[in-house]
C-alpha atoms as a PDB file:
ATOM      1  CA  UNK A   1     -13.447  -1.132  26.321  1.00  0.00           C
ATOM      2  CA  UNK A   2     -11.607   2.249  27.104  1.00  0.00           C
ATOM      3  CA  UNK A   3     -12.967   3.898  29.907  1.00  0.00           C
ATOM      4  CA  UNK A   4     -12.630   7.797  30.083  1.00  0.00           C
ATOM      5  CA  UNK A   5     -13.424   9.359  33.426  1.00  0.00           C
ATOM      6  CA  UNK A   6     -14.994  12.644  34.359  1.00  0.00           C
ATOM      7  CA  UNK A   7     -11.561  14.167  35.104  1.00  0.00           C
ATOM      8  CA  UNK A   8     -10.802  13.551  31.479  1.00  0.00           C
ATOM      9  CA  UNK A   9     -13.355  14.845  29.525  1.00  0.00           C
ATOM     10  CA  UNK A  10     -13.153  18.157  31.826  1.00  0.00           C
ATOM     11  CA  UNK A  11      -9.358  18.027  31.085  1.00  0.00           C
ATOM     12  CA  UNK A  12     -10.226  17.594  27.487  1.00  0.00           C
ATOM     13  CA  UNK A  13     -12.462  20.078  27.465  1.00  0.00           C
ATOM     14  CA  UNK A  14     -10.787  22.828  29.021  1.00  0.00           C
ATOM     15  CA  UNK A  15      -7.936  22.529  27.275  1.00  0.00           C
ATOM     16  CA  UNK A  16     -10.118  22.456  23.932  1.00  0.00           C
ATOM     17  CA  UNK A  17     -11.885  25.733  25.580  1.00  0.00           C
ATOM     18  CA  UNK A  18     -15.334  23.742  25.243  1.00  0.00           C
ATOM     19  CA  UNK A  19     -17.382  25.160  27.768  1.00  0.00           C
ATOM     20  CA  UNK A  20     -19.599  22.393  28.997  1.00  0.00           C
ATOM     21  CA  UNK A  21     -23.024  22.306  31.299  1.00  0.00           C
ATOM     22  CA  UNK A  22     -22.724  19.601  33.633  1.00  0.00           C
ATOM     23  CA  UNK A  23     -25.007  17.894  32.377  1.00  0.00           C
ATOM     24  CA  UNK A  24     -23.227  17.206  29.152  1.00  0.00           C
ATOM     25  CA  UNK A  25     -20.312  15.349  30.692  1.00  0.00           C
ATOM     26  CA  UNK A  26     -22.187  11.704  31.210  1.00  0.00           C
ATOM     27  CA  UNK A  27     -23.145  11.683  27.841  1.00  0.00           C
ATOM     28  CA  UNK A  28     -19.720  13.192  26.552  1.00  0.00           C
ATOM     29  CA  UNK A  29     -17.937  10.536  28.534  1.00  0.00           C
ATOM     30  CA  UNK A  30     -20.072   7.740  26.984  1.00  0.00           C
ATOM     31  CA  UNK A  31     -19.422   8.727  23.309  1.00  0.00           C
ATOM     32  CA  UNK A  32     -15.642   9.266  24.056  1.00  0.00           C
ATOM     33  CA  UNK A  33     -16.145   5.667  25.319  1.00  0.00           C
ATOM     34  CA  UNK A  34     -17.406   4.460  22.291  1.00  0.00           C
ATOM     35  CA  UNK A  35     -14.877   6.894  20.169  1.00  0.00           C
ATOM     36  CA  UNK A  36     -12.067   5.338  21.344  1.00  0.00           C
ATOM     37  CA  UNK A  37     -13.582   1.236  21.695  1.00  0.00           C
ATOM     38  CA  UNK A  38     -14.330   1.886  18.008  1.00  0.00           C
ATOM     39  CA  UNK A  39     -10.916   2.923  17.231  1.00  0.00           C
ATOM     40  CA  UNK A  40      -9.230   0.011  19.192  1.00  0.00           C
ATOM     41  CA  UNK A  41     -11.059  -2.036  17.521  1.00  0.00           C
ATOM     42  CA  UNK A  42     -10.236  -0.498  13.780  1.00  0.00           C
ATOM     43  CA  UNK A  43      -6.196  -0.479  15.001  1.00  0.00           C
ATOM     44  CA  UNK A  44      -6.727  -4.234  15.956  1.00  0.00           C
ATOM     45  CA  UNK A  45      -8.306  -5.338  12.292  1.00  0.00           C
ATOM     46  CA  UNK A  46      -5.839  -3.778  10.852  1.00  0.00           C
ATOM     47  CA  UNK A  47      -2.957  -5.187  12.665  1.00  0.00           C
ATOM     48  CA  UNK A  48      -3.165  -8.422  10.743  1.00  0.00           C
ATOM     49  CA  UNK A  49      -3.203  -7.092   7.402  1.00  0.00           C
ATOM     50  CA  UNK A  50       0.096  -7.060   5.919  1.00  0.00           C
ATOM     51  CA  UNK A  51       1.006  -4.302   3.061  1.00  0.00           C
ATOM     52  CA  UNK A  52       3.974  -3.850   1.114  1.00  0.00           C
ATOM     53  CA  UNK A  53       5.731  -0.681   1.218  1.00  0.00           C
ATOM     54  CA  UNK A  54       5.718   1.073  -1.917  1.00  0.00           C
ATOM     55  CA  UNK A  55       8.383   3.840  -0.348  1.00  0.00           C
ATOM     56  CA  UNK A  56      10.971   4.592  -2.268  1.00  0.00           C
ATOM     57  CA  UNK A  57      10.163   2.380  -4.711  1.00  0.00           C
ATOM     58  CA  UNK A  58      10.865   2.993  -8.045  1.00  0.00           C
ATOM     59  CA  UNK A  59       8.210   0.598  -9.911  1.00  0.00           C
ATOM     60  CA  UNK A  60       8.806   2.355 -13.903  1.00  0.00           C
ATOM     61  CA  UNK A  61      12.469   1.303 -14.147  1.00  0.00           C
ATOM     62  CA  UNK A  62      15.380  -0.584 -13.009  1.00  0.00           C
ATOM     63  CA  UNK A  63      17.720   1.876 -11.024  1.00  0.00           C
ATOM     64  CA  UNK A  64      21.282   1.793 -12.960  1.00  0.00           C
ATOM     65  CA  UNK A  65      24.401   3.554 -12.203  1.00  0.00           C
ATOM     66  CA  UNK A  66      25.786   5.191 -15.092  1.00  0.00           C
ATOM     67  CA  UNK A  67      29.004   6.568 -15.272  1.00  0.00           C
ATOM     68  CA  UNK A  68      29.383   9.795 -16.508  1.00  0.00           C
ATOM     69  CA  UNK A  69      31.706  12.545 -17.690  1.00  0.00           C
ATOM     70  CA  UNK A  70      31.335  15.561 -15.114  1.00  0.00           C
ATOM     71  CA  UNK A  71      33.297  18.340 -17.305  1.00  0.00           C
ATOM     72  CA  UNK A  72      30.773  19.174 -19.454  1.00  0.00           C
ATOM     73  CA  UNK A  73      28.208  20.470 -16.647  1.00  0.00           C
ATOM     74  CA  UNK A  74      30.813  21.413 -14.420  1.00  0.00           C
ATOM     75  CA  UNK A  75      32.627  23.404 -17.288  1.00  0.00           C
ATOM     76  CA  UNK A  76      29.608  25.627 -16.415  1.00  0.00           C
ATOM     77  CA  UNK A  77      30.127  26.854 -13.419  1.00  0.00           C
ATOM     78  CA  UNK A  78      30.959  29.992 -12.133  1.00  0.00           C
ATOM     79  CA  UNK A  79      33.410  28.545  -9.980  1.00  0.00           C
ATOM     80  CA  UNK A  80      34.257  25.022  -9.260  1.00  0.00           C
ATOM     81  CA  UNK A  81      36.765  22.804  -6.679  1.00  0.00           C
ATOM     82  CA  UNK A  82      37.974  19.651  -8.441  1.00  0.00           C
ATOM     83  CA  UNK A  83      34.813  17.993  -9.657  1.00  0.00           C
ATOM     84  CA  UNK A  84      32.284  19.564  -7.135  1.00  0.00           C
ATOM     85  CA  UNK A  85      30.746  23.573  -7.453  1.00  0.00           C
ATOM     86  CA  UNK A  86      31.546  26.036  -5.151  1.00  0.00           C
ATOM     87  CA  UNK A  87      28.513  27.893  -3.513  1.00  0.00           C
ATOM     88  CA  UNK A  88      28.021  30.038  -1.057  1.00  0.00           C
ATOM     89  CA  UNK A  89      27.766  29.333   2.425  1.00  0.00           C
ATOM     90  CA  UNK A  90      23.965  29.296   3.854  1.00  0.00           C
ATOM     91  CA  UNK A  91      24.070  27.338   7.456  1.00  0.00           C
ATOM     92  CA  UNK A  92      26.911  28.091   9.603  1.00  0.00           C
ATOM     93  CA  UNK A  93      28.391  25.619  12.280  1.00  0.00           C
END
């Protein structure tokens, strides 16, 4: 179990602007005792369950690479450099 001492729940505390009675830190420490048991234990169930990532995963389709021809789009710009647009600059070096 995680122990908490009294430095740290005054620490906590102050820095949380909590104003606490002295009489409220033995009870505070105990529940941030049982806070934090509670969540090792939740961190440690979990640590044997396996998931697959579904990041970046495209699950409707089969990613293809299609060629295609760029003129017609780039035919639209307002100004182009080979087969890429020209835009103005935004972030500078």
């Amino acid at each position: 179990m995680t122990k908490i001492s009294r430095d740290e729940v005054l620490h906590i505390a102050r820095i949380s602007r909590i104003a606490l009675h002295e009489e409220e830190v033995e009870p505070l420490m105990k529940r941030l005792e049982e806070v934090l048991s509670y969540a090792e234990r939740v961190v440690q169930a979990g640590a044997d369950i396996e998931e697959p990532s579904t990041k970046n995963v495209n699950t409707f389709r089969e990613d293809l690479v299609v060629p295609q021809d760029p003129e017609p789009i780039l035919a639209q710009a307002p100004e182009r450099e080979g087969n890429y647009f020209v835009v103005p600059v935004i972030l500078d070096n």
